[in-house]
Protein backbone atom coordinates (compact mmCIF):
# COMPACT_ATOMS: atom_id res chain seq x y z
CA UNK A 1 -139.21 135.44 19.14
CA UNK A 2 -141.55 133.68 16.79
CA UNK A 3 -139.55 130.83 16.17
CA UNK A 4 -138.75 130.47 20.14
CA UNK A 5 -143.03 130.17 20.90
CA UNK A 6 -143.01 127.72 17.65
CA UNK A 7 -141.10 125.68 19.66
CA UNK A 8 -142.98 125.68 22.83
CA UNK A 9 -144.98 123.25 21.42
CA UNK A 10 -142.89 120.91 19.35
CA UNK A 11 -141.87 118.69 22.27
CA UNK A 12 -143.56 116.54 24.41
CA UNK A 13 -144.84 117.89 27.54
CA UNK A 14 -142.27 117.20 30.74
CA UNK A 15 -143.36 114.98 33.57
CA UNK A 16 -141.63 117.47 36.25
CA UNK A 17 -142.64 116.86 40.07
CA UNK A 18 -145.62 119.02 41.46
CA UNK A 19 -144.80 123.14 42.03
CA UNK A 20 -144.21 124.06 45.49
CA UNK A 21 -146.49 126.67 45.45
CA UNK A 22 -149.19 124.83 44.07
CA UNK A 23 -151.42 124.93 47.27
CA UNK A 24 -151.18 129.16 47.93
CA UNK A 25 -151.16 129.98 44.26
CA UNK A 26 -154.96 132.33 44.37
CA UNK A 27 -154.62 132.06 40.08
CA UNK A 28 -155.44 128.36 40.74
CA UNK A 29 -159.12 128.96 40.40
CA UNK A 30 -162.15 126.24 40.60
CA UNK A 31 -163.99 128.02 37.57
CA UNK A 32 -162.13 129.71 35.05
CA UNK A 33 -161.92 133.57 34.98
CA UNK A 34 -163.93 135.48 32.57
CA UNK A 35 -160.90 137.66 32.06
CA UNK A 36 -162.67 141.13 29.94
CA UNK A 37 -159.31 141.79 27.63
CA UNK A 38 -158.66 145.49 27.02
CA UNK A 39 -162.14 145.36 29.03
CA UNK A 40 -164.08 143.62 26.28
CA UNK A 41 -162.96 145.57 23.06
CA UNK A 42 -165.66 143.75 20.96
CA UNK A 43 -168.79 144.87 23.06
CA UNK A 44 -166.87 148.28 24.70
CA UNK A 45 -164.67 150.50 23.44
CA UNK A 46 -161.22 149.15 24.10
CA UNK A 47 -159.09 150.01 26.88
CA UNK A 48 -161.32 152.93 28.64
CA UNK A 49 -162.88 153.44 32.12
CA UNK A 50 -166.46 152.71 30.65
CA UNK A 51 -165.64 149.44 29.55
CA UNK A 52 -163.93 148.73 32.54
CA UNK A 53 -166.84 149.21 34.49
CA UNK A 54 -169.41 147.70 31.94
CA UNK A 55 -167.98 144.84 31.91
CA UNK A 56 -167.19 144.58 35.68
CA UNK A 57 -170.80 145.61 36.24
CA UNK A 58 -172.30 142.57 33.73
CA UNK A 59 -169.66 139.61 34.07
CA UNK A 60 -166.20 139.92 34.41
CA UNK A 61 -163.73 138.64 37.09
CA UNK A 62 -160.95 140.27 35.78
CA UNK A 63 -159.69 143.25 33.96
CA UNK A 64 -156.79 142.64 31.11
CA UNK A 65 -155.34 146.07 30.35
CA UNK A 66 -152.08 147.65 28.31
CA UNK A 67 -149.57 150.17 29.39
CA UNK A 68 -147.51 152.72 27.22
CA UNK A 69 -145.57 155.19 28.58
CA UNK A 70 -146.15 159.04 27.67
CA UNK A 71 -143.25 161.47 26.94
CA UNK A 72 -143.48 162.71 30.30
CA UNK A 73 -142.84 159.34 31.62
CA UNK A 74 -146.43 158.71 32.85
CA UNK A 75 -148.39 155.18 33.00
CA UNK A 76 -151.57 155.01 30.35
CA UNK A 77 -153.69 151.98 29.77
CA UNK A 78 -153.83 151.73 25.27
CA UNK A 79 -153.26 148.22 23.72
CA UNK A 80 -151.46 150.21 20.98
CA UNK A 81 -147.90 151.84 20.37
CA UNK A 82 -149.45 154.66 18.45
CA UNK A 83 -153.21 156.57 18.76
CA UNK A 84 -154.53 156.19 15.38
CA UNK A 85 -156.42 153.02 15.68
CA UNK A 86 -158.98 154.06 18.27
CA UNK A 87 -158.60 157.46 19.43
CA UNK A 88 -158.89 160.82 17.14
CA UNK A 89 -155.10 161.24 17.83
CA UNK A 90 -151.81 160.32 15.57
CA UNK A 91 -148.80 159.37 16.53
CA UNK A 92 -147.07 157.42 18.96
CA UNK A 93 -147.54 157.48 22.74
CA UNK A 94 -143.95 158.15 23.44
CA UNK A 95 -144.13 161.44 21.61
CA UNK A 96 -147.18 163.12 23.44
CA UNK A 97 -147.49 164.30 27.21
CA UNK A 98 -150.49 162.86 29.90
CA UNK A 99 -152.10 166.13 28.81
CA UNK A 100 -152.02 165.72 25.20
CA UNK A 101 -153.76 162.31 25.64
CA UNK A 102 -155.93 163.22 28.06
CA UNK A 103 -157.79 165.52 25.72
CA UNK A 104 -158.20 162.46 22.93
CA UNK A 105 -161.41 160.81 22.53
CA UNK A 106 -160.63 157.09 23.85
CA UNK A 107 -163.90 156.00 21.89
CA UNK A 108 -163.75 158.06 18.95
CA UNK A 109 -163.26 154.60 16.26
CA UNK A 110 -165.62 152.14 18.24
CA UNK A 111 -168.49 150.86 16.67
CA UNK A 112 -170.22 148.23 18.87
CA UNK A 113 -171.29 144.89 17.36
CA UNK A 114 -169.27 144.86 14.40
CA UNK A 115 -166.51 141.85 13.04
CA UNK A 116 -164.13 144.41 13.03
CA UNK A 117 -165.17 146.93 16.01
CA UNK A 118 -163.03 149.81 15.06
CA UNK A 119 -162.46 150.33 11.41
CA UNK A 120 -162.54 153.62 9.86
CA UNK A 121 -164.48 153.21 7.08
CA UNK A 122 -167.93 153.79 8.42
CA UNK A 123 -170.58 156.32 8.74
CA UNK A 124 -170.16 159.00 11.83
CA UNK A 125 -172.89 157.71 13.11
CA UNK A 126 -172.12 154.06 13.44
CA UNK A 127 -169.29 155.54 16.02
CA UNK A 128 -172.00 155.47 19.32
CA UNK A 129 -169.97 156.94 21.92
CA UNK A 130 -167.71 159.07 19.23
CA UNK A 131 -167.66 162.53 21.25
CA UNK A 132 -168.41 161.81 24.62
CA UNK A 133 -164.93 162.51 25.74
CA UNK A 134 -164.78 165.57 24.72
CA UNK A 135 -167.95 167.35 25.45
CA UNK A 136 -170.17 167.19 22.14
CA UNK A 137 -172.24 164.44 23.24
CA UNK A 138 -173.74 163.74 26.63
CA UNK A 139 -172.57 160.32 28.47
CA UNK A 140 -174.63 157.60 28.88
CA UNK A 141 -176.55 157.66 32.19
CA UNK A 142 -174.42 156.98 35.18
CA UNK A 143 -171.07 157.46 33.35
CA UNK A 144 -169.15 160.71 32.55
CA UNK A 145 -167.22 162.12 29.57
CA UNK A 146 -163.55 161.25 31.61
CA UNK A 147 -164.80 157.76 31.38
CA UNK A 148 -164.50 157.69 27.63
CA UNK A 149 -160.71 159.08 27.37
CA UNK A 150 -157.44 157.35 27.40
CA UNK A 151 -157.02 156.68 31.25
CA UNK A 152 -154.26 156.11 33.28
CA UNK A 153 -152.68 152.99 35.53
CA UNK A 154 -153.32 154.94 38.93
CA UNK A 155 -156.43 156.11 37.72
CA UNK A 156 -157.45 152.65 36.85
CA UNK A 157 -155.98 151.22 40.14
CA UNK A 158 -157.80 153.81 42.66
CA UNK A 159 -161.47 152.95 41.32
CA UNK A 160 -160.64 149.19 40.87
CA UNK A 161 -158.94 148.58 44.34
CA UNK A 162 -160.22 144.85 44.75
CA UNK A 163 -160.53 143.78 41.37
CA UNK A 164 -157.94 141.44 39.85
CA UNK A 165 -156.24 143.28 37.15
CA UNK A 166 -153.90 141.97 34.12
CA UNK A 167 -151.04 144.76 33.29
CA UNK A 168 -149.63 143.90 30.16
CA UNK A 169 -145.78 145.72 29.04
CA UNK A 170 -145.68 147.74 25.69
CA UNK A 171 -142.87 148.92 23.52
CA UNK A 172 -143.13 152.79 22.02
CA UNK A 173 -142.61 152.57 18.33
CA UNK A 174 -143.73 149.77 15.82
CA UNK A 175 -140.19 148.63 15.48
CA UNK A 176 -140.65 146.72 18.83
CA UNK A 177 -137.08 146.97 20.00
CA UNK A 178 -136.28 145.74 23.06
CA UNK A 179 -134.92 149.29 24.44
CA UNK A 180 -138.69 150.35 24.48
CA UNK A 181 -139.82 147.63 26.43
CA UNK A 182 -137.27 147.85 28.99
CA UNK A 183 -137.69 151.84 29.57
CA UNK A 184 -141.57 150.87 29.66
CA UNK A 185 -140.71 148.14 32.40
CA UNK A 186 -138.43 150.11 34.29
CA UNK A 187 -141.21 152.94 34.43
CA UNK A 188 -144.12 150.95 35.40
CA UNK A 189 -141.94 149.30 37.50
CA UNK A 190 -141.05 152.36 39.74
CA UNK A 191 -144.91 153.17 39.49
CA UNK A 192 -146.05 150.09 41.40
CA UNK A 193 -142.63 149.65 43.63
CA UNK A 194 -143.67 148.93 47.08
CA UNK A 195 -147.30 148.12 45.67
CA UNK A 196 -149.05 145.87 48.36
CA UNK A 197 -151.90 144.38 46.09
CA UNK A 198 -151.76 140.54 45.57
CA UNK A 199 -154.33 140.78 42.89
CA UNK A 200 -152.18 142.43 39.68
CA UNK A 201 -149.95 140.25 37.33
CA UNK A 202 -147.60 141.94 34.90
CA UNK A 203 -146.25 140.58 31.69
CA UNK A 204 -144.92 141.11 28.71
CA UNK A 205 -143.73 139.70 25.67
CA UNK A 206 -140.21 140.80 25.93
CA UNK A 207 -139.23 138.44 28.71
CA UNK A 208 -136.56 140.75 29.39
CA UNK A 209 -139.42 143.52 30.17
CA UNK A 210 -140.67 141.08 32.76
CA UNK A 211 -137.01 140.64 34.39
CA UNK A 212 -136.56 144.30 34.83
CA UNK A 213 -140.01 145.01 36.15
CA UNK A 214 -139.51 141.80 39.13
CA UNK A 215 -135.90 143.79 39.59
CA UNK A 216 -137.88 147.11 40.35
CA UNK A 217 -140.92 145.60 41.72
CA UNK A 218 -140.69 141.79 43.15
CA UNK A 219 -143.66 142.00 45.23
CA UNK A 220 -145.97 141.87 42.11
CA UNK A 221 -146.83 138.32 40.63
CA UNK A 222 -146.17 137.91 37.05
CA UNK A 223 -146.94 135.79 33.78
CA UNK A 224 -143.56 134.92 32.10
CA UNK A 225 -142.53 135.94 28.51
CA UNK A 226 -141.63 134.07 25.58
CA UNK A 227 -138.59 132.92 27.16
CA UNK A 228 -139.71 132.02 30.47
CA UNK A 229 -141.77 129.89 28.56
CA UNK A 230 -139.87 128.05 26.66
CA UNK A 231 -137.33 127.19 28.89
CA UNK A 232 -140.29 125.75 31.66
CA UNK A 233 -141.82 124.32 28.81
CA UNK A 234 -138.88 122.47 26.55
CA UNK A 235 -135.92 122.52 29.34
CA UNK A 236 -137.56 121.84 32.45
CA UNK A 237 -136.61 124.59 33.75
CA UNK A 238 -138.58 127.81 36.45
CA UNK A 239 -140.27 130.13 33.97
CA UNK A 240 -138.63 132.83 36.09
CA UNK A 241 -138.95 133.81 39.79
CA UNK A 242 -142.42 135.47 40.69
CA UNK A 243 -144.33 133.70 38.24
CA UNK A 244 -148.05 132.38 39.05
CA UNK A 245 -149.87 132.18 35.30
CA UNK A 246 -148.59 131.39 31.75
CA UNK A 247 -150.74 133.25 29.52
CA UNK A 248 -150.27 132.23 25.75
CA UNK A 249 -153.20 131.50 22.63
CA UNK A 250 -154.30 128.13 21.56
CA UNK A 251 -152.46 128.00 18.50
CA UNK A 252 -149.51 129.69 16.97
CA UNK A 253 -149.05 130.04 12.97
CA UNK A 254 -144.99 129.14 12.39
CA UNK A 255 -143.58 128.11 9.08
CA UNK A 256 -146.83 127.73 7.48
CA UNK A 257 -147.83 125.33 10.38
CA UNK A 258 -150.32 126.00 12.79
CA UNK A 259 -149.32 124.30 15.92
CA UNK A 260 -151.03 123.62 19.12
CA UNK A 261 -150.12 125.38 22.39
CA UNK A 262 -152.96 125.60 24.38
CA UNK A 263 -153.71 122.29 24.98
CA UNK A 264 -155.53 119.80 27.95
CA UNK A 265 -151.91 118.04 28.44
CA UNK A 266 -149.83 121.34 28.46
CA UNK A 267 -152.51 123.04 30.72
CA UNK A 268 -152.41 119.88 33.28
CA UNK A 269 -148.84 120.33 33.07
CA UNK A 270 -148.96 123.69 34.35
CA UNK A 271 -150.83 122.62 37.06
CA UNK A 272 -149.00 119.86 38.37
CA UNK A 273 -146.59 122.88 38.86
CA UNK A 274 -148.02 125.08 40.33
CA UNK A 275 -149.17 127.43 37.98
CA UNK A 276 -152.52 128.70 36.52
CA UNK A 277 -152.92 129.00 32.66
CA UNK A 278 -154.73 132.00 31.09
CA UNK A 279 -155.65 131.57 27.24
CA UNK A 280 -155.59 134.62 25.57
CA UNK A 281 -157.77 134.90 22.16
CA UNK A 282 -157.57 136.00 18.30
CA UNK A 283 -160.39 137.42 16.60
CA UNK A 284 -160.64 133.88 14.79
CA UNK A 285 -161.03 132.25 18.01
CA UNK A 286 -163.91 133.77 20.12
CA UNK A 287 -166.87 131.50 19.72
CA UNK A 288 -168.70 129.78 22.15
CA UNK A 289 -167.17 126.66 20.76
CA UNK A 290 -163.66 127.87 21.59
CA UNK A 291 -165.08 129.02 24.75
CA UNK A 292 -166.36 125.72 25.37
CA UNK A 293 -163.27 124.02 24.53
CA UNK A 294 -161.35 126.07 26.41
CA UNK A 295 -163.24 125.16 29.81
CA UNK A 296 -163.05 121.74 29.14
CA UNK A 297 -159.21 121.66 29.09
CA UNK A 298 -159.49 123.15 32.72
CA UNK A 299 -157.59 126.64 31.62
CA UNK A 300 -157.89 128.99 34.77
CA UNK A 301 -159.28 131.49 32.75
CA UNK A 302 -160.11 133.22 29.11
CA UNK A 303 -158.73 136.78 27.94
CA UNK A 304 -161.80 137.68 25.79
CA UNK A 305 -162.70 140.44 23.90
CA UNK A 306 -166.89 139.05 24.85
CA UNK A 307 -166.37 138.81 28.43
CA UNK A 308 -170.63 139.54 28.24
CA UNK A 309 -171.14 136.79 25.83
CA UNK A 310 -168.58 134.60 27.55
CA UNK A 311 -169.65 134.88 30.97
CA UNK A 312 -173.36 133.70 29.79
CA UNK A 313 -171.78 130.63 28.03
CA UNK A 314 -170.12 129.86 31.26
CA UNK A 315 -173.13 129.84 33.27
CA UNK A 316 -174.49 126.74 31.15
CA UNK A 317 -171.16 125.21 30.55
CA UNK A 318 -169.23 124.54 34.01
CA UNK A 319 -165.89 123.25 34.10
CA UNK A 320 -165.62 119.41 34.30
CA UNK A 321 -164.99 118.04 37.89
CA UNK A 322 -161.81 116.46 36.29
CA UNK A 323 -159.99 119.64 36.39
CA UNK A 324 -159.55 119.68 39.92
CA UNK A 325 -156.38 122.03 40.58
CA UNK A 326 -153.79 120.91 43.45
């Protein structure tokens, strides 16, 4: 896979003739999206209801969220494979029931305004909202402990039922084999079968992920995978059917290179076809200078960990009238 999204930038970008769906593609936005990724990790704690609806409530467009699949076969929003990182759980999601989770504390590692947000190193008391979920400290005014645990998709879908949300496929284990993603696609798939909302978009590394969940559920739009991407991108070819957005960083590290992906040209290019670009970030990219970077090559919108921060920077820095979208 890594040497496949190396590639993606080592050609020249294609002169292909404008996307048909280019005029009813909604991603195609006039001012990029201050997309809050795993709801603004840096200034919430990542992935839960609370930051969710913090950073709905102060700036955010749009929610960027990641699925794993419980033991019991049942949808749960966590960036990672395993519990360690931010909840006080171990182990893999795979190997623990909805019930099992449900009784973790989603917040338990988060300690806001930090370079590193949840390391394990520090004093209890840096950890603000460390025992909310579970009853031993009392939730912040207008919020409730349930907000602070590891939710699920249908939760997350029922009290966000007009907000644009980013669904995003995980494997099970840290070996990353494609089996996982596929029973995780075919799962969520099944989940939102016969889901009427225009406002989701599903993707996943694993472009094969992303084939089985259109199979299951073609009604949903979708980003494409590493695949999809490289063959729109250095063949000429459709990223994949269903597609509306290529989400991918600005630069990839490959071979002890650092090469360019995110760029004004490859960004125009998307939109001569049709398609919106979403940029997602690194810890070594979220600065107001990315930021401001980023709007000035006209992406259609920024997966940021500061969606607070961000949204402030975009209400001094508008996007340049050049970047008129078809």
């Amino acid at each position: 896979m890594p040497r496949v999204l190396g590639l993606l930038v080592a050609v020249a970008v294609l002169a292909l003739p404008a996307g048909a769906q280019a005029a009813s593609n909604r991603w195609l936005v006039p001012q990029p999206l201050d997309i809050a990724h795993q709801g603004g990790e840096d200034e919430f704690p990542s992935n839960t209801m609370y930051a969710f609806k913090r950073s709905l409530k102060a700036a955010a467009d749009m929610l960027e969220l990641d699925v794993g699949v419980t033991s019991d076969d049942q949808v749960v929003v966590m960036h990672d494979t395993t519990l360690d990182r931010t909840t006080n759980g171990t182990g893999t999601i795979a190997s623990h029931t909805l019930a099992q989770i449900r009784r973790l504390d989603g917040a338990y590692w988060f300690s806001p305004s930090t370079a590193n947000a949840y390391r394990h190193d520090r004093r209890a008391a840096a950890y603000r909202w460390r025992g909310v979920a579970t009853g031993k400290r009392r939730p912040p005014k207008g919020y409730n402990a349930s907000d602070f645990r590891v939710p699920t998709l249908r939760e997350v879908l029922r009290a966000f039922p007009r907000t644009p949300i980013n669904i995003e496929i995980k494997g099970r284990t840290k070996d990353e084999a494609l089996a996982e993603y596929l029973q995780n696609a075919g799962v969520l798939g099944r989940l939102l079968k016969g889901n009427p909302r225009k406002d989701l978009i599903v993707v996943s590394f694993k472009q094969e992920a992303v084939d089985r969940f259109h199979e299951i559920a073609p009604q949903i739009p979708l980003a494409p995978g590493i695949g999809g991407t490289a063959d729109w991108l250095l063949g000429g070819q459709s990223p994949g059917p269903g597609v509306v957005a290529f989400q991918l960083p600005i630069t990839y590290q490959f071979g002890g290179q650092l090469l360019d992906i995110t760029t004004a040209a490859n960004v125009a290019h998307a939109h001569r076809d049709g398609y919106a670009w979403h940029t997602w970030l690194s810890d070594d990219t979220e600065s107001p200078a990315t930021w401001t970077q980023l709007i000035d090559w006209c992406v259609d919108g920024v997966m940021t960990a500061r969606p607070v921060e961000f949204h402030r920077l975009l209400a001094k820095h508008r996007r340049p009238a050049a970047c008129a979208t078809p």
